[in-house]
C-alpha atoms as a PDB file:
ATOM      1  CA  UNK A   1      15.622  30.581 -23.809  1.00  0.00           C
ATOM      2  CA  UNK A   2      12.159  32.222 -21.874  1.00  0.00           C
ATOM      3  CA  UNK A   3      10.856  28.497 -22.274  1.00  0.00           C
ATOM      4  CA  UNK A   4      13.992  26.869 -20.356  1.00  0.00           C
ATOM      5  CA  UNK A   5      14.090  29.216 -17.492  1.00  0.00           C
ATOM      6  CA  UNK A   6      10.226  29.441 -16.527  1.00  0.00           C
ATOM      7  CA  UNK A   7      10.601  25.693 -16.540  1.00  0.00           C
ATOM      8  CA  UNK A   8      13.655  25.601 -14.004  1.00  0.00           C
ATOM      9  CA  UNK A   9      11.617  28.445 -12.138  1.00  0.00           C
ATOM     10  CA  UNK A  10       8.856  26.164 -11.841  1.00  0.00           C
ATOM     11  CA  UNK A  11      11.041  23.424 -10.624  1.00  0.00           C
ATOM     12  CA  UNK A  12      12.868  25.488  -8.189  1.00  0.00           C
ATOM     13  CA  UNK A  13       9.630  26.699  -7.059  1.00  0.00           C
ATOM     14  CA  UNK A  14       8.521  22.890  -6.712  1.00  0.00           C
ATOM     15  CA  UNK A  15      10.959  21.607  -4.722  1.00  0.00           C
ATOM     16  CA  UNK A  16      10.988  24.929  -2.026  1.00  0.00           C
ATOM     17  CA  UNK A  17       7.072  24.174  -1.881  1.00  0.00           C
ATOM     18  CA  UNK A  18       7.693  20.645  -0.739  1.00  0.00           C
ATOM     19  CA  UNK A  19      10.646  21.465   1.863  1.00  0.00           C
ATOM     20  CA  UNK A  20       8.723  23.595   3.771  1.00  0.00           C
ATOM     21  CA  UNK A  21       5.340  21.585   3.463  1.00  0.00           C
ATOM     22  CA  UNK A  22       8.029  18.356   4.736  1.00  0.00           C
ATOM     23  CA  UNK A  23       9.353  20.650   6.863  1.00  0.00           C
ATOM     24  CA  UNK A  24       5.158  21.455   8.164  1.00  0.00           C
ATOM     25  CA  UNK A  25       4.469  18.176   8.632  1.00  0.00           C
ATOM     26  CA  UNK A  26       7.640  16.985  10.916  1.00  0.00           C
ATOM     27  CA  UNK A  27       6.859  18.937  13.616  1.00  0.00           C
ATOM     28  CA  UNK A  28       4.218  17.471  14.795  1.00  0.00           C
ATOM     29  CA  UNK A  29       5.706  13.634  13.635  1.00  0.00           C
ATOM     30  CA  UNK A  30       8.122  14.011  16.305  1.00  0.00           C
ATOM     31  CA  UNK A  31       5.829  15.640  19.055  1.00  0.00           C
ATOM     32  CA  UNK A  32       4.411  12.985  19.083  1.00  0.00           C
ATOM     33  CA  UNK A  33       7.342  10.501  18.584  1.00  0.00           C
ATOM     34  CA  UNK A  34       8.422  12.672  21.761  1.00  0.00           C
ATOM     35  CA  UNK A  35       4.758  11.917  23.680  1.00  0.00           C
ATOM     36  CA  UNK A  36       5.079   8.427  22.972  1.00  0.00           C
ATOM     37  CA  UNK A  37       8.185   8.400  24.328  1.00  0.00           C
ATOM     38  CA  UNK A  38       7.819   9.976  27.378  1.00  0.00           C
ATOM     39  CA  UNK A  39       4.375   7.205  28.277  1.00  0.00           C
ATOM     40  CA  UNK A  40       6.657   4.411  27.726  1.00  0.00           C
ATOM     41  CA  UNK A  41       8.976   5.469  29.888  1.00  0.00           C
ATOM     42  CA  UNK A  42       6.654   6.911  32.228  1.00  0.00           C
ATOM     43  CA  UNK A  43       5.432   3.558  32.261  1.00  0.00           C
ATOM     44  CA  UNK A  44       8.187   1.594  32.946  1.00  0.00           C
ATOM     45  CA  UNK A  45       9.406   4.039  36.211  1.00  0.00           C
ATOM     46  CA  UNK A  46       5.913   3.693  37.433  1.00  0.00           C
ATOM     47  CA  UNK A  47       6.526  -0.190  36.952  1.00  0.00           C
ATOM     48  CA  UNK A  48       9.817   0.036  38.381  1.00  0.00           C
ATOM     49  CA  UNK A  49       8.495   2.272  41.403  1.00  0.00           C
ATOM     50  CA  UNK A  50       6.471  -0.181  42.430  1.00  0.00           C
ATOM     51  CA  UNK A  51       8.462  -3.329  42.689  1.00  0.00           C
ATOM     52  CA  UNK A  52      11.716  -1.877  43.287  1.00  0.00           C
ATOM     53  CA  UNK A  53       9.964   0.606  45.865  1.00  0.00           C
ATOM     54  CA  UNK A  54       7.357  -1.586  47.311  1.00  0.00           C
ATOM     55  CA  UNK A  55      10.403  -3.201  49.262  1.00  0.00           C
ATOM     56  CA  UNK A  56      10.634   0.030  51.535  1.00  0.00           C
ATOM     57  CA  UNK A  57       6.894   0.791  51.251  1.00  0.00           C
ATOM     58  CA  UNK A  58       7.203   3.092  48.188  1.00  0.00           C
ATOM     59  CA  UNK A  59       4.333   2.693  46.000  1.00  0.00           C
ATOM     60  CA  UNK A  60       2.341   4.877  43.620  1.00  0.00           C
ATOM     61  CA  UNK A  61      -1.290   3.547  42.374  1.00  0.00           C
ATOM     62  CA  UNK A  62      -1.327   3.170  38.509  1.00  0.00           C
ATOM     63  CA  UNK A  63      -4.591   5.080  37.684  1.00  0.00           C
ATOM     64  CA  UNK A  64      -6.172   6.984  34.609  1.00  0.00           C
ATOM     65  CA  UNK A  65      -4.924   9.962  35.795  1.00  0.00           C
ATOM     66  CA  UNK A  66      -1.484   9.382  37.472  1.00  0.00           C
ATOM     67  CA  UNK A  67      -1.007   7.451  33.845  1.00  0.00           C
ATOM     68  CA  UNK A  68      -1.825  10.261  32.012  1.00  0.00           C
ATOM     69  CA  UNK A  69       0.512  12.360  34.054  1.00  0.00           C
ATOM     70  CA  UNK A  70       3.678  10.238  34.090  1.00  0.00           C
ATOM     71  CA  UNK A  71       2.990   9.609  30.330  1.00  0.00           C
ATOM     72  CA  UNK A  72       2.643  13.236  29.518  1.00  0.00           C
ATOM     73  CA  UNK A  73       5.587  14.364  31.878  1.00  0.00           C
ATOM     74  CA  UNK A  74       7.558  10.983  31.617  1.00  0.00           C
ATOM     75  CA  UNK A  75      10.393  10.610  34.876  1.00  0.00           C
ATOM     76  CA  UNK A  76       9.785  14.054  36.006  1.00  0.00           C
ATOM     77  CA  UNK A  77       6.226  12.969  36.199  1.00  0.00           C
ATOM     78  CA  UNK A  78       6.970  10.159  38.392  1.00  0.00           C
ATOM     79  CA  UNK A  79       9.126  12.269  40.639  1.00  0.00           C
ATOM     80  CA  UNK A  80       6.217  14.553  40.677  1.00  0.00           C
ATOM     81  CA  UNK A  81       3.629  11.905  42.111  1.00  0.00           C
ATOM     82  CA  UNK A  82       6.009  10.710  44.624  1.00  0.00           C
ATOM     83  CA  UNK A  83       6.632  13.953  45.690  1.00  0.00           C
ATOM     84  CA  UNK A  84       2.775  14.752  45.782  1.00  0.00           C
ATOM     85  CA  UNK A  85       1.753  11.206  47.567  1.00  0.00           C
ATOM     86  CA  UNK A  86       4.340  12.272  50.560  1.00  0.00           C
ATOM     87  CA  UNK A  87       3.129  15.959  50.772  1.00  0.00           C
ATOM     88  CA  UNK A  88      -0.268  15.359  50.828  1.00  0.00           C
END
């Protein structure tokens, strides 16, 4: 009977270790799932910025580092460069 339950112990034990190392591991699957994300569509409102806004003069210039900031941030990063381009 000592035999049967140290070996459903160890199972028990086995299965708890690999939720939470699952569990470990996820979080930073869907950061990144969430960064990727946020540059496509980043992307495309810079895109659509441009064509749909160069018709009243809008336009923001695709660099490395308003990329990096609309990919990062993803629509409130666009938002945030227009805003900046008309303060400054």
């Amino acid at each position: 009977m000592g035999f049967e339950f140290s070996i459903i112990l160890a199972y028990a034990f086995g299965l708890i270790l690999l939720y939470v190392v699952g569990w470990i591991l996820l979080i930073p699957i869907k950061f990144i799932i969430r960064l990727i994300w946020n540059g496509v569509i980043g992307g495309i409102m810079l895109l659509l910025v441009n064509l749909i806004g160069g018709i009243w003069g809008i336009t923001i210039v695709i660099n490395p580092i308003n990329a990096l900031i609309a990919g990062f941030l993803g629509v409130p990063g666009v938002v945030l460069l227009l805003l900046l381009q008309y303060v400054l």
